[in-house]
N, C-alpha and C. Protein backbone atom coordinates (compact mmCIF):
# COMPACT_ATOMS: atom_id res chain seq x y z
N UNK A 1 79.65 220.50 -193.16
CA UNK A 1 80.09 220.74 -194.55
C UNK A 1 79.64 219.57 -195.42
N UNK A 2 78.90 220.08 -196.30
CA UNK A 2 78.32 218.88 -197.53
C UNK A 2 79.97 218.20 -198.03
N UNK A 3 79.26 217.10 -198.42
CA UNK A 3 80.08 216.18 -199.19
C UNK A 3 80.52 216.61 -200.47
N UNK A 4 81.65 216.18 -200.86
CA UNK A 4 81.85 216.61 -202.25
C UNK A 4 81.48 215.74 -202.94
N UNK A 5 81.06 215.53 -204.28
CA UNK A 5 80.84 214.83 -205.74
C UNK A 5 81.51 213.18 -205.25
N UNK A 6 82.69 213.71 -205.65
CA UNK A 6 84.12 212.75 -205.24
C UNK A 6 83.85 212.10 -204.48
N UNK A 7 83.60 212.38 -202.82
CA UNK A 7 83.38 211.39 -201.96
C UNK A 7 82.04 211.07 -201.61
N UNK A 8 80.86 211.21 -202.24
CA UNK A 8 79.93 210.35 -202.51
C UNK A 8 79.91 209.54 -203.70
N UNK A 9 81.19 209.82 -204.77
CA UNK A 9 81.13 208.56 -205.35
C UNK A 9 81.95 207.68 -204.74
N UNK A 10 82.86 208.25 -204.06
CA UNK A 10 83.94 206.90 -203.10
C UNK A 10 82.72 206.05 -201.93
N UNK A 11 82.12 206.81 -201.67
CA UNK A 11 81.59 205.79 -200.58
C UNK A 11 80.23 204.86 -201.46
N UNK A 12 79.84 205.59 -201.97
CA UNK A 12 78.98 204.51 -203.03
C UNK A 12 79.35 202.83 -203.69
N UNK A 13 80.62 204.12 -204.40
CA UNK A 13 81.77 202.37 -204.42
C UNK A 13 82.21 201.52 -202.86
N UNK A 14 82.28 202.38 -202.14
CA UNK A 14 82.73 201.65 -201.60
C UNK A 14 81.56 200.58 -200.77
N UNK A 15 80.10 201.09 -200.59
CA UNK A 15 78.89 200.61 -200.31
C UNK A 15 79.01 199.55 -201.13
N UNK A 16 79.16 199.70 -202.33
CA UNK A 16 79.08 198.19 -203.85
C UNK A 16 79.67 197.44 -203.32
N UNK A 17 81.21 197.12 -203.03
CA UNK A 17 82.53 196.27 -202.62
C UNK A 17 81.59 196.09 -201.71
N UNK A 18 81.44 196.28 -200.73
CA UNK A 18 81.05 195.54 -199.22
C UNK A 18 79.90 194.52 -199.79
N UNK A 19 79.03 194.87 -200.44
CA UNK A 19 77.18 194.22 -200.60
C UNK A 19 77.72 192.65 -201.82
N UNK A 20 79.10 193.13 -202.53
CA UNK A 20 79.50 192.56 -203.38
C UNK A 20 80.11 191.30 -202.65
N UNK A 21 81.00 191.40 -201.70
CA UNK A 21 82.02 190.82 -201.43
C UNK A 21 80.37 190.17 -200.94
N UNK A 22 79.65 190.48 -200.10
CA UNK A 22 79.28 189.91 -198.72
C UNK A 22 77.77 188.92 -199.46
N UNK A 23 78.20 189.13 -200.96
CA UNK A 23 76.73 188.04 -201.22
C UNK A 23 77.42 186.85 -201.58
N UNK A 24 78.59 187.19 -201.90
CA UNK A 24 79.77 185.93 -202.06
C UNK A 24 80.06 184.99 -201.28
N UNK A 25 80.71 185.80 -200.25
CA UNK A 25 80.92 185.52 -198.70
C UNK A 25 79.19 184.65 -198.11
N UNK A 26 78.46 184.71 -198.37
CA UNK A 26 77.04 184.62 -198.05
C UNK A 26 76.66 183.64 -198.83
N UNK A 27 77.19 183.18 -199.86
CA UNK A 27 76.82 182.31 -200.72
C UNK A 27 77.64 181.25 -200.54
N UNK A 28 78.93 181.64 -199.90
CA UNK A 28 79.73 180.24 -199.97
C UNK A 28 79.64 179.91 -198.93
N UNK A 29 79.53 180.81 -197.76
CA UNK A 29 79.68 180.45 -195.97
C UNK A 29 78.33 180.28 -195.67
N UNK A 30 76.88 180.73 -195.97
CA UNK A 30 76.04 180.74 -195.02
C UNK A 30 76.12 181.77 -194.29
N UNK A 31 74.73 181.72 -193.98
CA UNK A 31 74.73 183.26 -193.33
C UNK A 31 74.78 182.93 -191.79
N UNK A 32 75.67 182.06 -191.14
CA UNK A 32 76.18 181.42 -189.61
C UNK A 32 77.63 181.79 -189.79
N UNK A 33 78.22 181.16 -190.43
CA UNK A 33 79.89 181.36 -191.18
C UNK A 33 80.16 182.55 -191.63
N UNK A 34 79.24 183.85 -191.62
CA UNK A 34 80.00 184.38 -192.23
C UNK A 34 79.42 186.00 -191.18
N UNK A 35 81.13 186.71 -190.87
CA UNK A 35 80.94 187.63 -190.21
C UNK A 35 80.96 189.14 -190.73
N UNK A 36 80.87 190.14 -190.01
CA UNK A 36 80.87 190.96 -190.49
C UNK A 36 82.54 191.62 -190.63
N UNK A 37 83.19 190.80 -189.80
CA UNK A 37 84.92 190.82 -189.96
C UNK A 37 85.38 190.59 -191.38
N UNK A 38 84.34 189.47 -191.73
CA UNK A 38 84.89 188.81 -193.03
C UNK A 38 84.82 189.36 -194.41
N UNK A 39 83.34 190.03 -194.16
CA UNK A 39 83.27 190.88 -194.86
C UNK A 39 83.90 191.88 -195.36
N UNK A 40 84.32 192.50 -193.77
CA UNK A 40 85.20 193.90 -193.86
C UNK A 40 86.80 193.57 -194.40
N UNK A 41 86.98 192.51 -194.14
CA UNK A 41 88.25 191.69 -194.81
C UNK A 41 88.37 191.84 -196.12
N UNK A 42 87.86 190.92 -196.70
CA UNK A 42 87.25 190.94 -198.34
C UNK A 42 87.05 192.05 -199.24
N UNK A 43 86.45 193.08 -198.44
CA UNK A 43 86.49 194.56 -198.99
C UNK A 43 87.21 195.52 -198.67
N UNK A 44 87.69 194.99 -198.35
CA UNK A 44 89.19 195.91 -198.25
C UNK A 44 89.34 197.23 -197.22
N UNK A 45 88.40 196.89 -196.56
CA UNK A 45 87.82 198.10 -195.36
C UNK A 45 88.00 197.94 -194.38
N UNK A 46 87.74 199.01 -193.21
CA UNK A 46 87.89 198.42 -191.57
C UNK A 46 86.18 197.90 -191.00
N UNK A 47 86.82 197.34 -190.46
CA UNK A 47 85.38 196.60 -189.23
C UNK A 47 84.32 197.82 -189.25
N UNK A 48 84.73 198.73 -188.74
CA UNK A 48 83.60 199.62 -188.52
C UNK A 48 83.26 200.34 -189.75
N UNK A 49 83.81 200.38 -190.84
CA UNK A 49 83.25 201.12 -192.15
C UNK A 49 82.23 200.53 -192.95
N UNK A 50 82.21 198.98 -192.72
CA UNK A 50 81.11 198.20 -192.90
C UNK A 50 79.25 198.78 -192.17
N UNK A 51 80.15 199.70 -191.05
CA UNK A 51 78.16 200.12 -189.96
C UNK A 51 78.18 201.57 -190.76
N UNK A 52 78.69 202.33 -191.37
CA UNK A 52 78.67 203.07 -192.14
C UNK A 52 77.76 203.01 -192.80
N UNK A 53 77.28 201.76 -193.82
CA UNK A 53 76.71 201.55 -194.63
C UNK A 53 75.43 200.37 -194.27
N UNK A 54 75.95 199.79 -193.42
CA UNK A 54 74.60 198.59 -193.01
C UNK A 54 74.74 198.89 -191.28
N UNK A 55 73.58 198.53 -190.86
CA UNK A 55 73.14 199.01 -189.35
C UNK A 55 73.74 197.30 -188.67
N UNK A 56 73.31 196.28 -189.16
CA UNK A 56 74.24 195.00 -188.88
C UNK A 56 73.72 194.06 -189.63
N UNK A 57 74.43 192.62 -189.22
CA UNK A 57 74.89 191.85 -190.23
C UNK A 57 73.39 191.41 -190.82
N UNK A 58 72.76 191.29 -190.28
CA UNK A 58 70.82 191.00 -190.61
C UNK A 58 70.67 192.15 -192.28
N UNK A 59 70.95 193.40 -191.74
CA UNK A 59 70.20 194.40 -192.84
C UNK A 59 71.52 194.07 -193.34
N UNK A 60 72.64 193.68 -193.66
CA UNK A 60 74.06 193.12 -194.49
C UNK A 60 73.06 192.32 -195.41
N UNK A 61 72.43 191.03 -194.75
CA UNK A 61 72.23 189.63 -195.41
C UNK A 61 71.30 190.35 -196.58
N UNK A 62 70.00 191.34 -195.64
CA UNK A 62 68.61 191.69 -196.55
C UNK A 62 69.55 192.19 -197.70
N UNK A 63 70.41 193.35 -197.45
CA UNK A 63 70.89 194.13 -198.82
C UNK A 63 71.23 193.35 -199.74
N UNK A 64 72.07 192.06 -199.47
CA UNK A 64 72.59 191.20 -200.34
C UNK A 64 72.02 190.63 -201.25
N UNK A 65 70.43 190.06 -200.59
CA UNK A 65 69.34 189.57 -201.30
C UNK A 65 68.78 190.41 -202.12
N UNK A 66 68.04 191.20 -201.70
CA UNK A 66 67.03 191.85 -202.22
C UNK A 66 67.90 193.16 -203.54
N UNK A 67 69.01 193.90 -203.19
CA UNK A 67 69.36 194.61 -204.08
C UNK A 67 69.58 194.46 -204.96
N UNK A 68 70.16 193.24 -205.37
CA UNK A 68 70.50 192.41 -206.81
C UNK A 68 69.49 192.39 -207.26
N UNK A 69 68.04 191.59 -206.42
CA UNK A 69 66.99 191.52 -207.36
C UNK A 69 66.53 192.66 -207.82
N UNK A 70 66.77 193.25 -207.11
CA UNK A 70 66.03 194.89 -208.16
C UNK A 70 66.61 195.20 -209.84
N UNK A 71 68.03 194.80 -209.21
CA UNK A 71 68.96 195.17 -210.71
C UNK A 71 68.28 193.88 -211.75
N UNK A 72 68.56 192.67 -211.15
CA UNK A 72 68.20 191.48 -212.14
C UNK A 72 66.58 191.53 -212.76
N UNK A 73 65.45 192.07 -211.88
CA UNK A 73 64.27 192.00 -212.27
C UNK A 73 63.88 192.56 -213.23
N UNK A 74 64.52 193.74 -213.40
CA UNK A 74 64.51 194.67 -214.36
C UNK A 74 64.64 193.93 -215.93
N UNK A 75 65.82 192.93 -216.13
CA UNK A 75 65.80 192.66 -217.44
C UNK A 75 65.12 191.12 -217.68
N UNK A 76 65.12 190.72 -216.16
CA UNK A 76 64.30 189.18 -216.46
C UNK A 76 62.37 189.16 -216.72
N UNK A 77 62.51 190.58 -216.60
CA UNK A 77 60.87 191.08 -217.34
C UNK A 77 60.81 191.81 -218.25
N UNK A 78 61.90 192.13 -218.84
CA UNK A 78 62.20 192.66 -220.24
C UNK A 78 61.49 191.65 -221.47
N UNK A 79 60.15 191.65 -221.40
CA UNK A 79 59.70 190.95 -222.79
C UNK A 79 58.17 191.31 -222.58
N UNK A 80 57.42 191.09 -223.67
CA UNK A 80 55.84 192.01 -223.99
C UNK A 80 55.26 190.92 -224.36
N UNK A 81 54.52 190.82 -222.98
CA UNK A 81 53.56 189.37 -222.72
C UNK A 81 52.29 189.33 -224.14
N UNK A 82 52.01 190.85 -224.50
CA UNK A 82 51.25 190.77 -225.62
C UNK A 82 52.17 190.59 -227.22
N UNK A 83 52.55 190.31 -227.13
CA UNK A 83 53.66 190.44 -228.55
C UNK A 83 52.85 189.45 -229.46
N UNK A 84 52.94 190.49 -230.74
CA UNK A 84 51.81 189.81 -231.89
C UNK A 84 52.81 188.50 -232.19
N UNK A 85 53.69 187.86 -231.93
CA UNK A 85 54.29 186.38 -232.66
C UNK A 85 54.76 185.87 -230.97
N UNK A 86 54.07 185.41 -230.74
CA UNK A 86 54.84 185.02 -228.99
C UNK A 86 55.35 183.75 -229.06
N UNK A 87 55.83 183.21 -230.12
CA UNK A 87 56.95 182.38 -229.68
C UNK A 87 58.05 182.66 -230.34
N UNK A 88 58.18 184.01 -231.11
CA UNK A 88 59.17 184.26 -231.20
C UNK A 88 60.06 184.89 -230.08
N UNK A 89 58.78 185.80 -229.33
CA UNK A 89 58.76 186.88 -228.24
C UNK A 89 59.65 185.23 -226.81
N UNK A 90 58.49 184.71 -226.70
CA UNK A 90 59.19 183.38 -225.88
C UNK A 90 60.74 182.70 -226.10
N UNK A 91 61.07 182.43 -227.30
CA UNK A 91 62.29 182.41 -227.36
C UNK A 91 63.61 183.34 -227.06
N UNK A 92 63.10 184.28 -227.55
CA UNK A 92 63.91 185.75 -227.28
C UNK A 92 63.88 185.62 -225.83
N UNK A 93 62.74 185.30 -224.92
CA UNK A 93 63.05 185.84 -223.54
C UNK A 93 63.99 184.64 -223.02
N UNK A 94 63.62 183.53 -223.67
CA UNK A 94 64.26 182.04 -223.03
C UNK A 94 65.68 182.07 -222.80
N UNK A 95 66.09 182.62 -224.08
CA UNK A 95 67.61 182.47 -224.41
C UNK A 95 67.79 183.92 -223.46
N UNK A 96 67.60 185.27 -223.36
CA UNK A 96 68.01 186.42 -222.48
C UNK A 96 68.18 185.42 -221.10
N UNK A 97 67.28 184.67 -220.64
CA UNK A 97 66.94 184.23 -219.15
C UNK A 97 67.82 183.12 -219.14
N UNK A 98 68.37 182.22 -219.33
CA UNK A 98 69.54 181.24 -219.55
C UNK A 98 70.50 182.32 -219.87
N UNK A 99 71.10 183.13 -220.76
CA UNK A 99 72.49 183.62 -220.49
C UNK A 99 72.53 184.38 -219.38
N UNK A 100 71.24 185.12 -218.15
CA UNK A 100 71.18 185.35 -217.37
C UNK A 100 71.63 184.49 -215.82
N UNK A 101 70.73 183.72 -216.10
CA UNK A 101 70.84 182.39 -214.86
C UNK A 101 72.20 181.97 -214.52
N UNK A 102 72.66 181.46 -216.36
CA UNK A 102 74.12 180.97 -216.10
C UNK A 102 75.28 181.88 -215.56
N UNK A 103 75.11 183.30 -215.24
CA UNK A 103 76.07 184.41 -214.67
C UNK A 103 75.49 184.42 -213.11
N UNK A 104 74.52 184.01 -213.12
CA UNK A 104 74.47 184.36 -211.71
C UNK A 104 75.27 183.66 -210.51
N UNK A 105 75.30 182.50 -210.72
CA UNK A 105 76.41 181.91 -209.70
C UNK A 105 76.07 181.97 -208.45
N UNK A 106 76.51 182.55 -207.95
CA UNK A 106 77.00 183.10 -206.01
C UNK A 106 75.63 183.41 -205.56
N UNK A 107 75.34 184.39 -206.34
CA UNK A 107 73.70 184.63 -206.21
C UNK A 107 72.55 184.50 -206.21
N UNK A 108 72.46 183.41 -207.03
CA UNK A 108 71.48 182.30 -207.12
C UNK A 108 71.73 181.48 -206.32
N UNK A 109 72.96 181.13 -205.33
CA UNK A 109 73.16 180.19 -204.21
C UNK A 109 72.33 180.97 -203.09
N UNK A 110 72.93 181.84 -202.98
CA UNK A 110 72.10 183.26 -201.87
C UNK A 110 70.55 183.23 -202.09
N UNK A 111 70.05 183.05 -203.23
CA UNK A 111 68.67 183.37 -203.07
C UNK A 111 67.87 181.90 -202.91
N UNK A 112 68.63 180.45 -202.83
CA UNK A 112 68.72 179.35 -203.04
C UNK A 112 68.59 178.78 -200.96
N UNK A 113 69.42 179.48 -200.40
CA UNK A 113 69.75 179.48 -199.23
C UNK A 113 68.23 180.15 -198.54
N UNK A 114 68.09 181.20 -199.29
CA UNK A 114 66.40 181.96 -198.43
C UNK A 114 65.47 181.19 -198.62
N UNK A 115 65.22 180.75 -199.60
CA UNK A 115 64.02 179.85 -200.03
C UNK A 115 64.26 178.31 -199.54
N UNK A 116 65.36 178.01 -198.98
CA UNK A 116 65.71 176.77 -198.43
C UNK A 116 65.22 176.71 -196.43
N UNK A 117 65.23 178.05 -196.28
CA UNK A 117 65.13 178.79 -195.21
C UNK A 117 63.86 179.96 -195.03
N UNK A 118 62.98 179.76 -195.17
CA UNK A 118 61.98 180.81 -195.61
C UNK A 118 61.43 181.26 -194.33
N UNK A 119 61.54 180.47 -193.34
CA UNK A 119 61.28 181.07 -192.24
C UNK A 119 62.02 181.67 -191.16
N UNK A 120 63.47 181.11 -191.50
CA UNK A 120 64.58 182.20 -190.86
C UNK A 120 64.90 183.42 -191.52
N UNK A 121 64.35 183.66 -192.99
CA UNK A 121 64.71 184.57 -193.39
C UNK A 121 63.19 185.43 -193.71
N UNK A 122 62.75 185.27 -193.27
CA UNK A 122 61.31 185.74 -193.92
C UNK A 122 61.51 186.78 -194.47
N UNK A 123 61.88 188.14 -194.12
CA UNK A 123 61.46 189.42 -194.75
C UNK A 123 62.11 189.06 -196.26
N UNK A 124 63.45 188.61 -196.00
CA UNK A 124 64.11 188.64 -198.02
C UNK A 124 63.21 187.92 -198.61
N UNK A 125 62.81 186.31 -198.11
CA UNK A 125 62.09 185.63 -198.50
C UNK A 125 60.51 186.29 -199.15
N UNK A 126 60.30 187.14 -198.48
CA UNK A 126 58.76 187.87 -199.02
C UNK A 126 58.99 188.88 -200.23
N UNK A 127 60.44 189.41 -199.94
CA UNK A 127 60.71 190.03 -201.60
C UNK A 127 61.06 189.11 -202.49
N UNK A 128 61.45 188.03 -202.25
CA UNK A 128 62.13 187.24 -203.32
C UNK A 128 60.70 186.61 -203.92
N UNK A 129 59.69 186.05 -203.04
CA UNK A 129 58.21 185.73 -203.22
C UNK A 129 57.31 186.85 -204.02
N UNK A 130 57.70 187.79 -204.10
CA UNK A 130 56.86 189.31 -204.25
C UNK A 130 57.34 189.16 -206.07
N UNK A 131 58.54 189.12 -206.21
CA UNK A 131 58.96 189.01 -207.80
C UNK A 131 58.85 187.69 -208.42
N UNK A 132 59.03 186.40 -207.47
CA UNK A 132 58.48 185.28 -208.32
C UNK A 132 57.18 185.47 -208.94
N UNK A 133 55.96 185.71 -207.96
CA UNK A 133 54.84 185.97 -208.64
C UNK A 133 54.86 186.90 -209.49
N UNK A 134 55.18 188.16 -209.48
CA UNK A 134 55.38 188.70 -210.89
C UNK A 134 55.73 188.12 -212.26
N UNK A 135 56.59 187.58 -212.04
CA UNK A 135 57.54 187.05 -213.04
C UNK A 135 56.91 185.62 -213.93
N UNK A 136 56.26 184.95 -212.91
CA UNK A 136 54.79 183.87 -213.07
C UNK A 136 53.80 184.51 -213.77
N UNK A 137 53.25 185.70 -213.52
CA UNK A 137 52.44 186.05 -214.01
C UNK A 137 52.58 186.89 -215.18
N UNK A 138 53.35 187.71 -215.45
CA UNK A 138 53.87 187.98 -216.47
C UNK A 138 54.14 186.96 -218.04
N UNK A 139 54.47 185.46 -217.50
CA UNK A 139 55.18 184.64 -218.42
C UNK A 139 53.81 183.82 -218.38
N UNK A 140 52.77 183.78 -217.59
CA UNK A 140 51.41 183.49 -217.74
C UNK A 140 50.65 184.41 -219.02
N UNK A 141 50.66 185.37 -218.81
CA UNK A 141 50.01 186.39 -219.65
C UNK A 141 50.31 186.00 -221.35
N UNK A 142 52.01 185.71 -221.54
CA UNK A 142 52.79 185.73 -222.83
C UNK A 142 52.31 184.11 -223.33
N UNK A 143 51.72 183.27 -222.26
CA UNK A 143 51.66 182.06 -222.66
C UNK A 143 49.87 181.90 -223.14
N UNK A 144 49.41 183.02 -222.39
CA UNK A 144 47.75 182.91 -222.98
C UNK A 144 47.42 183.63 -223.95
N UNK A 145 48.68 184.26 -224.37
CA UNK A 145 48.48 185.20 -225.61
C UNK A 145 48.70 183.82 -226.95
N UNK A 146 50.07 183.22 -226.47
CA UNK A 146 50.39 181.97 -227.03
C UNK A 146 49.29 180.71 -227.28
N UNK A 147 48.58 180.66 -226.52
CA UNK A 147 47.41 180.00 -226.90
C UNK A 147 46.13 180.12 -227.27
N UNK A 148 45.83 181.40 -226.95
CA UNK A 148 44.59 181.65 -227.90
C UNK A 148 44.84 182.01 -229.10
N UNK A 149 46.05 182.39 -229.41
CA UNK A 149 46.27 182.63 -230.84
C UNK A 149 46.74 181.03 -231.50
N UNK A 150 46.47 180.08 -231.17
CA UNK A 150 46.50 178.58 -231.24
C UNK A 150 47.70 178.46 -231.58
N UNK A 151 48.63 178.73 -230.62
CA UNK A 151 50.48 178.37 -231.55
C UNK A 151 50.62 177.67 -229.95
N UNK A 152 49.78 177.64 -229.04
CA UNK A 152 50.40 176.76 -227.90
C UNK A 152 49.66 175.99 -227.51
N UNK A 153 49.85 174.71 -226.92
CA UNK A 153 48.88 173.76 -226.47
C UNK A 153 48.40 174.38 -225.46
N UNK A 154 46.70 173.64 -224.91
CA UNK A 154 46.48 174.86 -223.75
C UNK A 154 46.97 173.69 -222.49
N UNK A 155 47.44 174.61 -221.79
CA UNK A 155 47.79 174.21 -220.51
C UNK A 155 47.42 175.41 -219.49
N UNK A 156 47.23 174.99 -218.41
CA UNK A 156 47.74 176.22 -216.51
C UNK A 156 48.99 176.93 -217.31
N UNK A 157 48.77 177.92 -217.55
CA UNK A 157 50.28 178.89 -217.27
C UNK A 157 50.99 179.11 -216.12
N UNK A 158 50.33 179.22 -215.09
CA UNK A 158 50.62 180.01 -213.91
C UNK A 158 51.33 178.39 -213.31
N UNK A 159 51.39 177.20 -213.76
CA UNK A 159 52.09 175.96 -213.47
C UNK A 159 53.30 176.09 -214.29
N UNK A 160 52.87 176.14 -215.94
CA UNK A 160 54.18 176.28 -216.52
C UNK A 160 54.69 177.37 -216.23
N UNK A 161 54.55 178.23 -216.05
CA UNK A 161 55.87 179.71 -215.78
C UNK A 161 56.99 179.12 -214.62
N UNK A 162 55.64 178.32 -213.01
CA UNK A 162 56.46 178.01 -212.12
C UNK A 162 57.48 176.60 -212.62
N UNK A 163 57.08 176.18 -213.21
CA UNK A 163 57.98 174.61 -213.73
C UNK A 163 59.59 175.37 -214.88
N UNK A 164 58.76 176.59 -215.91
CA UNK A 164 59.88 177.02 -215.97
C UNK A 164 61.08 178.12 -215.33
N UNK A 165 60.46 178.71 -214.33
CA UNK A 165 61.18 178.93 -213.61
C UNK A 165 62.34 178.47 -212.65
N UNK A 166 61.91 177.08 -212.10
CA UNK A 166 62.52 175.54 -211.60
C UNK A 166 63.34 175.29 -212.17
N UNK A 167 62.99 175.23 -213.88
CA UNK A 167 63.99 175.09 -214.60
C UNK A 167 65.14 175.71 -214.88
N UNK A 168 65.21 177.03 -214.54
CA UNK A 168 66.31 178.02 -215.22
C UNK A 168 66.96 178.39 -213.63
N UNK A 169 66.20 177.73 -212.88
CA UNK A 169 67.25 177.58 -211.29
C UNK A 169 68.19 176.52 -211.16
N UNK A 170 67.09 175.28 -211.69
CA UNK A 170 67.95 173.80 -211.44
C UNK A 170 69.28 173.91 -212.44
N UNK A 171 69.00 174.68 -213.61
CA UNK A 171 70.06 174.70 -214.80
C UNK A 171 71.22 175.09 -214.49
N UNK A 172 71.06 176.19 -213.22
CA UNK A 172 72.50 177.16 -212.48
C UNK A 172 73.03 176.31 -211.31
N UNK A 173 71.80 175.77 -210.59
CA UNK A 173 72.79 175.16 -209.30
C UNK A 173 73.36 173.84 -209.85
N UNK A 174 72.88 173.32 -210.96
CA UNK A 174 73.48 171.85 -211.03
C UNK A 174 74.62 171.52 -212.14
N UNK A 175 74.53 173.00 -212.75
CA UNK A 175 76.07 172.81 -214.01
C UNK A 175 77.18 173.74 -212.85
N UNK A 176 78.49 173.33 -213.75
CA UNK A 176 79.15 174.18 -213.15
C UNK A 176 80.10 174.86 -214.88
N UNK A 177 79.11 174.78 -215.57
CA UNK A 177 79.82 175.59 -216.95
C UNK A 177 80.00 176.89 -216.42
N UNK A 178 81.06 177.64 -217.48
CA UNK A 178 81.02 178.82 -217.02
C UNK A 178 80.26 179.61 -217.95
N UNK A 179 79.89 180.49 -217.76
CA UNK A 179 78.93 181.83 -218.39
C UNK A 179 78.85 181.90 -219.78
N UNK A 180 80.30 181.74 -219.99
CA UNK A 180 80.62 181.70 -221.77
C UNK A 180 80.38 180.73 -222.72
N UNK A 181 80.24 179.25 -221.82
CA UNK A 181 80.55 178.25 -222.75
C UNK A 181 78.93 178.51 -223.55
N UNK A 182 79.04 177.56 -224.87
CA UNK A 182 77.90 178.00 -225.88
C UNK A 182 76.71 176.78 -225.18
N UNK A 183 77.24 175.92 -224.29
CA UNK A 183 76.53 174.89 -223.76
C UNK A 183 75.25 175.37 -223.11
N UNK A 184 75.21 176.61 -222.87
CA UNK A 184 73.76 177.26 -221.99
C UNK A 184 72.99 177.22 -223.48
N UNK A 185 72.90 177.79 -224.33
CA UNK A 185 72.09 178.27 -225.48
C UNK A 185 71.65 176.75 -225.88
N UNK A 186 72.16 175.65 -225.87
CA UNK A 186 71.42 174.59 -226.44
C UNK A 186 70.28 173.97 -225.37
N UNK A 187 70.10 174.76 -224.41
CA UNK A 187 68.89 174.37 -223.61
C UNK A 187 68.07 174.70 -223.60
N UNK A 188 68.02 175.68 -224.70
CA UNK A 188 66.84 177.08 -225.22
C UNK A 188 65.78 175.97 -225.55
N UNK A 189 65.81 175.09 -226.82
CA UNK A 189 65.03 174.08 -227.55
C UNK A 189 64.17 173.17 -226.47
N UNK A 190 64.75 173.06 -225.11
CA UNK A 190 64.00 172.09 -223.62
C UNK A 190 62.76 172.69 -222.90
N UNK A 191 63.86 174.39 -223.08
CA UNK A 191 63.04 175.25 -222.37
C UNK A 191 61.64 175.59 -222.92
N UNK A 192 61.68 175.70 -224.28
CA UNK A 192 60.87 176.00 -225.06
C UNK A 192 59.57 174.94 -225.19
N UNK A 193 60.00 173.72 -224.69
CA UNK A 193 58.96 172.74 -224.87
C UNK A 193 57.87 172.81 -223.83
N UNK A 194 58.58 172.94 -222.65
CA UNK A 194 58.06 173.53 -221.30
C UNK A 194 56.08 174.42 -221.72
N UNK A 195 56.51 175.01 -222.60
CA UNK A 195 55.42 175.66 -223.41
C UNK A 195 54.39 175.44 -223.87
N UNK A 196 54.51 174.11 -224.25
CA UNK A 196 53.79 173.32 -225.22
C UNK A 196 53.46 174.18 -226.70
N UNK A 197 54.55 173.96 -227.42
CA UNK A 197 54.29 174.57 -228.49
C UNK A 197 54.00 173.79 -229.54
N UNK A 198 52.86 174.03 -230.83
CA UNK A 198 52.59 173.17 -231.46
C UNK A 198 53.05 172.87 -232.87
N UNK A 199 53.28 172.11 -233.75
CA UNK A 199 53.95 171.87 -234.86
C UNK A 199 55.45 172.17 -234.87
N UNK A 200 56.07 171.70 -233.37
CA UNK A 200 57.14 171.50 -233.03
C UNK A 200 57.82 170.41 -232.74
């Protein structure tokens, strides 16, 4: 007998809570410290309703990683590398990507932990590698649009994207503001220099 409506949205939710709790759990414990008990704890579920949804704690860790980035990639490439004024287009993305960073928290520890670990984790590590370069190259593209139209000093893009990228990581693991304070937005003007922008 097919499922009803209803209980494929209950188990959906209830798929979220588990991947939710367990990037948390994953971010504060390490992925040694942290079980699939703990998980099932946290989410309010039994031990075994957790294999329901993940085959074990390995494809647990991958989901944790990699599914967020799908959701997050989506708006941290939300900007048009050709945009006829690109430092206006650059600012707009600067400030989206700082009120971004600063929410991420837990998750940016998690993706902080793979890349600290790239060879125990390889497979997340190769998606998490798969969207950096995108994301490099993309903010490469917006920066050579930026300089041949002479509003940017010329520099390597494909250096500055990675230096500002560094940047909008180091900005999350090393404050502990919270999301709201207005203190993220005044780093827009740092970020922006990163650029080399001229008659600035």
């Amino acid at each position: 007998m097919p499922l009803s409506e209803e209980q494929v949205l209950k188990m959906k939710q209830k798929r979220e809570t588990i991947l939710q709790q367990a990037v948390l759990l994953f971010a504060e414990r390490g992925y040694d410290d942290t079980t699939i008990a703990k998980v099932a704890k946290a989410s309010g579920v039994s031990f075994g309703s957790v294999f329901t949804y993940f085959e074990n704690k390995d494809q647990l860790f991958h989901a944790a990683v990699t599914e967020p980035l799908q959701e997050h990639s989506v708006k941290l490439l939300d900007f048009d590398p050709q945009a006829s004024e690109p430092l206006l287009e650059l600012e707009r993305m600067v400030t989206n990507h700082i009120k971004m960073f600063a929410a991420f928290d837990s998750y940016l520890r998690l993706v902080v932990q793979v890349v600290g670990y790239y060879n125990r984790f390889a497979h997340s590590f190769a998606e998490l590698d798969a969207f950096h370069n995108s994301f490099r190259t993309k903010i490469a593209e917006l920066l050579i649009n930026g300089q041949e139209k002479g509003l940017l000093h010329v520099q390597d893009p494909k250096y500055v994207a990675t230096a500002y990228m560094s940047l909008l990581i180091g900005l999350r693991v090393n404050l502990t503001d919270e999301p709201q304070s207005n203190m993220w937005e005044k780093f827009v003007p740092f970020a922006m220099q990163l650029f080399g922008p001229k008659n600035r």
